[in-house]
Protein backbone atom coordinates (compact mmCIF):
# COMPACT_ATOMS: atom_id res chain seq x y z
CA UNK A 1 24.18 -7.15 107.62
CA UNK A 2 22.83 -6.70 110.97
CA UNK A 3 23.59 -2.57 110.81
CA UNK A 4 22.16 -1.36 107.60
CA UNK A 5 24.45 0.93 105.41
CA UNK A 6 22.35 2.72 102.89
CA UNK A 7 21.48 1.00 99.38
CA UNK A 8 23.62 1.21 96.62
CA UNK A 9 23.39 4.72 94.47
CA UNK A 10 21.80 4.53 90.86
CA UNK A 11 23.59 6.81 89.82
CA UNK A 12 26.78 5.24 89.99
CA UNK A 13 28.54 7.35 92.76
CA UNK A 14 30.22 4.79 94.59
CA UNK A 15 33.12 4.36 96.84
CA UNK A 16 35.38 2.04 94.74
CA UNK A 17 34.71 4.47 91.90
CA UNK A 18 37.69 6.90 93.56
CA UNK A 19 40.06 4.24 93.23
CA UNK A 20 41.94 1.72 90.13
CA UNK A 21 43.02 -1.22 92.52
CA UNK A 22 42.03 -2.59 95.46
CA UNK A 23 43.92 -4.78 97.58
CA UNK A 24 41.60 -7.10 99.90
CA UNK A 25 43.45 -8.43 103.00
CA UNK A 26 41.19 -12.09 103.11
CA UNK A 27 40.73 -13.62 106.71
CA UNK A 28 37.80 -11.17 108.48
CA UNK A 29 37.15 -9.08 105.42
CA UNK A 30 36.03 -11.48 102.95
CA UNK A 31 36.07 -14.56 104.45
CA UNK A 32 36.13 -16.16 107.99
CA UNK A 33 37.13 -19.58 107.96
CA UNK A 34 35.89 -20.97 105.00
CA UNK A 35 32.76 -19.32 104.52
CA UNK A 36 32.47 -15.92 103.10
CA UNK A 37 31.43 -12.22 104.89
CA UNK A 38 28.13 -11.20 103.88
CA UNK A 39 28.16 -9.21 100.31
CA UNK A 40 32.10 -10.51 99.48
CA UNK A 41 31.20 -12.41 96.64
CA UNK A 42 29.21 -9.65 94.98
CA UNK A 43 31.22 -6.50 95.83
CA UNK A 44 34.36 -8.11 94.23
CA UNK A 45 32.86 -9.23 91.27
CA UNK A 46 31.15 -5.53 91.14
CA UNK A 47 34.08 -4.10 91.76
CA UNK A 48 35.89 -5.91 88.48
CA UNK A 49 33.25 -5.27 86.57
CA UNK A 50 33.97 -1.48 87.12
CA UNK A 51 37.42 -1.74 85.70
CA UNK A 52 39.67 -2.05 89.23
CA UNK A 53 42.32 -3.86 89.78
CA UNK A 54 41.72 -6.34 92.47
CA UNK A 55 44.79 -8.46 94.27
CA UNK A 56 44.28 -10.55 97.80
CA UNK A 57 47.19 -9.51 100.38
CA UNK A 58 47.18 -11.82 103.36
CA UNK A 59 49.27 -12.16 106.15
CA UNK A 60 48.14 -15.92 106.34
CA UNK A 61 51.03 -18.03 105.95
CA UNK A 62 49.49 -21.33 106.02
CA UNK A 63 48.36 -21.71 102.20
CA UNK A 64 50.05 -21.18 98.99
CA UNK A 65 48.99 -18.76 96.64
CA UNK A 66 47.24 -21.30 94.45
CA UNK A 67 45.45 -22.89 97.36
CA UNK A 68 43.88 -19.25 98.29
CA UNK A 69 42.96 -18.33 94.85
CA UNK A 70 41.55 -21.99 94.32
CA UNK A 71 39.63 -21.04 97.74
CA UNK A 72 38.13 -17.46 96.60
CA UNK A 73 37.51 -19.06 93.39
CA UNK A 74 35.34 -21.83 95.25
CA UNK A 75 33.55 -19.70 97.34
CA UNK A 76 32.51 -17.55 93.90
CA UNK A 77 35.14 -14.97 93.85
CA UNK A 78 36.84 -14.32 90.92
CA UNK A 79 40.47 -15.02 91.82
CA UNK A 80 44.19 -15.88 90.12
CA UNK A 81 47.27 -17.04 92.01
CA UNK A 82 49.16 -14.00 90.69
CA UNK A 83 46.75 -11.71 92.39
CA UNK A 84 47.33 -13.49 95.38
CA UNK A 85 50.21 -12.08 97.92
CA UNK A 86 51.53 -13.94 101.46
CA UNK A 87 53.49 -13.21 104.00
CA UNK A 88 55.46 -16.55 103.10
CA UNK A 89 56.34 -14.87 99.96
CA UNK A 90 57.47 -11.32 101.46
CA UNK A 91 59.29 -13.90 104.47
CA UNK A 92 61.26 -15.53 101.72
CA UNK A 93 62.68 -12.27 100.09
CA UNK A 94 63.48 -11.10 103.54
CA UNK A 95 65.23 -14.30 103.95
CA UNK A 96 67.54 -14.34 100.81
CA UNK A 97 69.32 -10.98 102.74
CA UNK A 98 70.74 -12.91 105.08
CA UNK A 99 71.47 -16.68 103.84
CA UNK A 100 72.20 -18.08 100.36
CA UNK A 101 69.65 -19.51 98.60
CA UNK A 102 70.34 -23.60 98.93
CA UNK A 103 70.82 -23.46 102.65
CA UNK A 104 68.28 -25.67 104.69
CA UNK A 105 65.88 -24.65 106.23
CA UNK A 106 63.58 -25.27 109.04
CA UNK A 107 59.83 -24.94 108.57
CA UNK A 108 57.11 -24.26 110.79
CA UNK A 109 54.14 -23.81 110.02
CA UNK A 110 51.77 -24.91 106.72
CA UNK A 111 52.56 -25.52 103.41
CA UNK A 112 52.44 -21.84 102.06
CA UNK A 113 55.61 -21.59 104.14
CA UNK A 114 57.62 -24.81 102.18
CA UNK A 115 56.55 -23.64 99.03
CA UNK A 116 57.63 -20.31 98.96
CA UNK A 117 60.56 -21.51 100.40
CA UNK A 118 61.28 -24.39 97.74
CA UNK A 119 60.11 -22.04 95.05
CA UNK A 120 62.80 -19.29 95.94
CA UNK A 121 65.75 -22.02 95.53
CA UNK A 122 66.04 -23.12 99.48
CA UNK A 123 66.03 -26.72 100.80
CA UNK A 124 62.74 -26.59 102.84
CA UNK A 125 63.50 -29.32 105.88
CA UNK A 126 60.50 -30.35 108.93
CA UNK A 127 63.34 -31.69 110.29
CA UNK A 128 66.01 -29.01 112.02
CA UNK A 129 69.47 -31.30 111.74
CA UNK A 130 71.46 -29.27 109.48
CA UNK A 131 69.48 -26.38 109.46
CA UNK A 132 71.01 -22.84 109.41
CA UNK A 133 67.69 -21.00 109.57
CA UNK A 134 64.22 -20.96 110.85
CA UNK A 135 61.29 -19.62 109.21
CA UNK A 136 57.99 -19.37 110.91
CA UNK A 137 54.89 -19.35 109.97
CA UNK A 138 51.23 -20.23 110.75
CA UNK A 139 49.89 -23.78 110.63
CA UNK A 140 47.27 -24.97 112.55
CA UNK A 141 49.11 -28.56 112.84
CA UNK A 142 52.03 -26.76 114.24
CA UNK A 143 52.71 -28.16 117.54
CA UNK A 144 54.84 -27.92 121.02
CA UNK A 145 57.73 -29.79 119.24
CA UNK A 146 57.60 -27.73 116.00
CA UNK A 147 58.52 -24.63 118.65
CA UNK A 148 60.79 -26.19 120.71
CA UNK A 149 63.37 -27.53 117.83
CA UNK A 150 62.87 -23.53 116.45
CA UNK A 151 64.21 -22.29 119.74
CA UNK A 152 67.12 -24.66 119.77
CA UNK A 153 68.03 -23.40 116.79
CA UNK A 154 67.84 -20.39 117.08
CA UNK A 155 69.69 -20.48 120.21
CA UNK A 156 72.47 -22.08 118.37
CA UNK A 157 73.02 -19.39 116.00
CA UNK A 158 70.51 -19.92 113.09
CA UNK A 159 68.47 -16.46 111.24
CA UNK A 160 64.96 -16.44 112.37
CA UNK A 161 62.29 -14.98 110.46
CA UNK A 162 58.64 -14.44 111.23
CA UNK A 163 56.08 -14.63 108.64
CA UNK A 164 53.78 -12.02 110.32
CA UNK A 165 53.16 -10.69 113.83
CA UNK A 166 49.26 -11.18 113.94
CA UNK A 167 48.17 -12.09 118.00
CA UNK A 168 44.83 -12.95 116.00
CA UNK A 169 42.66 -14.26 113.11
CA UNK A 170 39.14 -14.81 112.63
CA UNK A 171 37.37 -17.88 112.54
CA UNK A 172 34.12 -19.28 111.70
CA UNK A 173 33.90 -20.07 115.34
CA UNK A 174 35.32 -17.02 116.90
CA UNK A 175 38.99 -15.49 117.85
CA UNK A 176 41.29 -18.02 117.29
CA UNK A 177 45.45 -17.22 118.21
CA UNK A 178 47.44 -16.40 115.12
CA UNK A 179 51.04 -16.51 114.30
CA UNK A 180 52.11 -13.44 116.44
CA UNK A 181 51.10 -15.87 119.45
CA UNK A 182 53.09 -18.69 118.64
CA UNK A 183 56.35 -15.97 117.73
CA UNK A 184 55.86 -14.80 121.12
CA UNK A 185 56.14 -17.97 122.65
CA UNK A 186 59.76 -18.94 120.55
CA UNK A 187 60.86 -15.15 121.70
CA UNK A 188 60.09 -15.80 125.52
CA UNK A 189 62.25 -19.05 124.93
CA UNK A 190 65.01 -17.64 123.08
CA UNK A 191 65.25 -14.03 124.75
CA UNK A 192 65.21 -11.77 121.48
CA UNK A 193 63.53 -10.76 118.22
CA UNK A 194 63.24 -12.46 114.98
CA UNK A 195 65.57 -11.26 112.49
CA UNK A 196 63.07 -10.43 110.28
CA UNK A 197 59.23 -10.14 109.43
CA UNK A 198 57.41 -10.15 106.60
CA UNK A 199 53.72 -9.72 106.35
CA UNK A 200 51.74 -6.36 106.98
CA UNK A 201 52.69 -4.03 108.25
CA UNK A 202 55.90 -4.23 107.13
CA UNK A 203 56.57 -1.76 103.16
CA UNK A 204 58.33 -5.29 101.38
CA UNK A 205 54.54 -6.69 101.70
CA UNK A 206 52.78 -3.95 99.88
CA UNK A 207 55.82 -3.36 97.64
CA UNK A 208 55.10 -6.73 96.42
CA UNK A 209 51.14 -6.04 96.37
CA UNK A 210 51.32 -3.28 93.97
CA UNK A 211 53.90 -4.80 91.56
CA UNK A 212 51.10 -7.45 91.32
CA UNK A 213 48.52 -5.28 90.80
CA UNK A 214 49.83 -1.77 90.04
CA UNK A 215 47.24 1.22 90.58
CA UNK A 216 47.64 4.78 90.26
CA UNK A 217 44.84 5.55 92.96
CA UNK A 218 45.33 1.94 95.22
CA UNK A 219 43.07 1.48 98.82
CA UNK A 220 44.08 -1.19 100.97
CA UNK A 221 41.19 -2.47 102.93
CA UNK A 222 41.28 -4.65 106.02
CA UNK A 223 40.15 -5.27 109.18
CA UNK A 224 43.28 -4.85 111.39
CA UNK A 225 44.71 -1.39 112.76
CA UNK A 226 48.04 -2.97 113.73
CA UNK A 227 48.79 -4.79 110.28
CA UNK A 228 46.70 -3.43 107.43
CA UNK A 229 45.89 -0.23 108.29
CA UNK A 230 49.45 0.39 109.69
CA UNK A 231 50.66 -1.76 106.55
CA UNK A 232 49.08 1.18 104.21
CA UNK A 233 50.11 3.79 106.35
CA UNK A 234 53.48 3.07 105.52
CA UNK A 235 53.29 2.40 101.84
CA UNK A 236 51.51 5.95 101.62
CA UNK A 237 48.11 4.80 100.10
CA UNK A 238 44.47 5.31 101.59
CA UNK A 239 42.50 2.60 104.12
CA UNK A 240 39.80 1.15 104.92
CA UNK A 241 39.25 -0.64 107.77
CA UNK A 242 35.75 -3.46 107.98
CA UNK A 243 34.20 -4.55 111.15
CA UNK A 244 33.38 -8.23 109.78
CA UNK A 245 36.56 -9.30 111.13
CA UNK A 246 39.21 -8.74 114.23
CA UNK A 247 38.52 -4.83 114.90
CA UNK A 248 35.34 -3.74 116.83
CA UNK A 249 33.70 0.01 117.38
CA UNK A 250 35.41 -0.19 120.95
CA UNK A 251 39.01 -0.77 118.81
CA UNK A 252 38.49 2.03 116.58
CA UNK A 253 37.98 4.37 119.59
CA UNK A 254 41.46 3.12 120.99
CA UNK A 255 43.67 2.93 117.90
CA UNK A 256 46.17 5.16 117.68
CA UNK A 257 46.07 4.81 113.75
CA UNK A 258 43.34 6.51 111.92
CA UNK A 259 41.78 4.84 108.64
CA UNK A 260 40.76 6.94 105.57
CA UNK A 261 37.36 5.10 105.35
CA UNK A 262 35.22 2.99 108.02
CA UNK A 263 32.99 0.76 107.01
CA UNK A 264 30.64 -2.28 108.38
CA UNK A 265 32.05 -4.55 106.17
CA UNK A 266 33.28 -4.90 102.08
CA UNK A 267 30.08 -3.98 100.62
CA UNK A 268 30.69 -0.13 101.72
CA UNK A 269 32.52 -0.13 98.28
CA UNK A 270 29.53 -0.55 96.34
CA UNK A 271 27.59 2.14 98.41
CA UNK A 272 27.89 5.63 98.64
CA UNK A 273 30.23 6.72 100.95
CA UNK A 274 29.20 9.73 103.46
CA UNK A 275 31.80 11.40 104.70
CA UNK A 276 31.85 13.28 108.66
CA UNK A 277 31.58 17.00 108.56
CA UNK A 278 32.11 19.82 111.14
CA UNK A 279 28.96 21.65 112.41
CA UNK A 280 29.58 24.10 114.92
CA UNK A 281 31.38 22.18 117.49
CA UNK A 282 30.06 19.21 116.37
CA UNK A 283 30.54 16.27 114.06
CA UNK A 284 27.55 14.88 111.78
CA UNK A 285 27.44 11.79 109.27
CA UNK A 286 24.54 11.25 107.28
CA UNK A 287 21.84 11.47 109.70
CA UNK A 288 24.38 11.11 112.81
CA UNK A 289 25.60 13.62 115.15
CA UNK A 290 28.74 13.23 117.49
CA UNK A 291 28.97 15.66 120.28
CA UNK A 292 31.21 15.86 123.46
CA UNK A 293 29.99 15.84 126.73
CA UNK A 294 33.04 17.60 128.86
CA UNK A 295 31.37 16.99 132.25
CA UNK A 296 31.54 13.24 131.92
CA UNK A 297 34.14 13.31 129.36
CA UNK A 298 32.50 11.28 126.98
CA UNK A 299 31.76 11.68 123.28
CA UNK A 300 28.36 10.79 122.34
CA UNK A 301 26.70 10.19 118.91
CA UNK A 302 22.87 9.83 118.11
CA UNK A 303 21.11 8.91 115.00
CA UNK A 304 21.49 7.51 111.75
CA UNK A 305 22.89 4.60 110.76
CA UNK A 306 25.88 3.02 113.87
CA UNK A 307 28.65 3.27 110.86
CA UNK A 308 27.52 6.67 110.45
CA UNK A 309 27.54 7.54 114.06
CA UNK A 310 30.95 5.72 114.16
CA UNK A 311 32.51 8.02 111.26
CA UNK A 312 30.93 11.70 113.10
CA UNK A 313 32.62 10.46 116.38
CA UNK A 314 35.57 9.46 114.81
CA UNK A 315 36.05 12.58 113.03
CA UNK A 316 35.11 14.82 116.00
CA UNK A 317 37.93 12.14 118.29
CA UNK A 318 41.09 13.51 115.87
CA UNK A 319 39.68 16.74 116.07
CA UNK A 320 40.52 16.70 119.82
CA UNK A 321 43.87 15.30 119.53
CA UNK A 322 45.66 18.19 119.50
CA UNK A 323 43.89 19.27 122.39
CA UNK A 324 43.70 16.92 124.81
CA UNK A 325 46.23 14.20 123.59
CA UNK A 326 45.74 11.21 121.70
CA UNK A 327 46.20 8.82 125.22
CA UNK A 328 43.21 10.75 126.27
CA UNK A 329 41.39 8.18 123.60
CA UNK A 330 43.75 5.38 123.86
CA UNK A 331 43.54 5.19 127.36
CA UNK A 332 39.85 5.49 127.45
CA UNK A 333 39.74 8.90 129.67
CA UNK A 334 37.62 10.06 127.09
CA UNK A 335 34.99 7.43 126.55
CA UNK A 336 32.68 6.79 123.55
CA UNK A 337 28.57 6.39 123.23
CA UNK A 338 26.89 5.11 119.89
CA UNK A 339 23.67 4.26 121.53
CA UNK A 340 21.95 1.45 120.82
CA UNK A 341 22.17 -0.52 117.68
């Protein structure tokens, strides 16, 4: 980890310690691409051994359920398809509300999509004559054509649903476009909305999650403001949002959502978690101290660790909201200043 957390605590007083299940969103937080983040393969398996429930919620389309828990187990991470939730899955149910199960139906995107869809009792069909709906999903053979014969479709009448919204993903080689993207593209050619989404954020996908895996104290960790912290927003349980994937310090300062925890990447479950405090006007984290500057209008943290600069300024930005507005942060008007790395 190239911005050292502190070690894990003897004594036992660790983050994942406050909670009975966690539910890992995979692409960015413990994997990119098909290697793993740093740590990912230990923290889950320390994390199990400490009694909590553990269940993978992706908004990853592309794969079955047995194909990602075959991956995690590959990769050293113990793993069972029933832990294992996709937005295919959550796509499906949201599906069955508007056409009867045995309809055809048009599939783009990867196998996780034809599955789900063959497994619920629909006639999955890569060819759109005869179908009455379009369901669409990530694949990274899905191509022009695959689009176009979705937009005549759905020009012609048939349900469209979306799989998940994400612009993004992670990659071993960098930002790659995700399915939100390629849904953008069909809605610019047919002029509206899909009919439905499934996937994070949306309450069906975490529904789903903690019937899997139920919890009494659940955290939903992930590295995306816009599906999973949003996603546990609205199923009322806490967040955590990792920097090993999509989301950046720069992100955090603009999000209008706030997560419950911060951390550089999975592995702040196994360490002891310091929280931000108040300190006069201030806001200090470990050995960090955030402070704002009102002349240049800039909030500026010093020492410690970066995450623990990160959480003080943070907790000192929603301190301000109610002050000064939450575009004042969104917009950037107020800037932000870890100092160096």
């Amino acid at each position: 980890m190239n911005h050292s957390d502190p070690q894990p605590d003897a004594s036992g007083n660790v983050l994942c310690d406050q909670f009975d299940a966690i539910y890992f969103d995979l692409d960015g937080v413990l994997y990119r691409g098909l290697n793993e983040v740093e740590g990912a393969v230990e923290t889950v398996k320390e994390i199990s051994q400490r009694g909590c429930g553990v269940a993978y919620v992706t908004n990853n389309a592309s794969r079955t359920p047995d194909e990602v828990a075959a991956h995690l187990v590959e990769l050293g991470i113990p793993a069972k398809p029933s832990q294992v939730v996709t937005s295919s899955q959550v796509a499906v149910e949201i599906l069955q509300k508007h056409v009867p199960v045995g309809e055809r139906v048009f599939v783009v995107g990867g196998v996780g999509v034809e599955e789900a869809l063959r497994d619920a009792g629909y006639v999955p069909s890569r060819d759109s004559r005869d179908c009455v709906a379009v369901v669409q999903g990530f694949g990274p053979e899905v191509s022009w054509r695959d689009l176009a014969q979705a937009s005549y479709l759905i020009q012609g009448g048939a349900i469209w649903i979306a799989t998940n919204l994400d612009s993004t993903f992670p990659t071993a080689s960098g930002i790659a476009p995700g399915n939100g993207s390629l849904v953008e593209a069909v809605r610019n050619a047919v002029g509206r909305d899909p009919d439905g989404v499934g996937g994070k954020p949306d309450r069906a996908m975490m529904d789903r999650t903690m019937a899997a895996v139920p919890g009494e104290r659940p955290l939903l960790v992930g590295d995306r403001y816009d599906t999973d912290i949003a996603g546990g927003i609205a199923a009322g349980i806490p967040t955590m949002l990792v920097l090993s994937g999509v989301t950046q310090a720069t992100d955090v300062w603009r999000s209008n959502l706030r997560a419950d925890y911060l951390c550089e990447s999975v592995q702040g479950l196994v360490l002891t978690y310091r929280e931000a405090s108040v300190n006069d006007e201030d806001y200090v984290c470990g050995g960090a101290r955030a402070t704002f500057a009102a002349v240049n209008m800039c909030v500026r943290a010093r020492g410690g660790t970066r995450m623990e600069r990160l959480r003080a300024a943070d907790s000192l930005k929603w301190s301000m909201v109610n002050q000064v507005g939450l575009e004042a942060f969104t917009e950037g008007q107020i800037i932000l200043d870890l100092g160096v790395s």
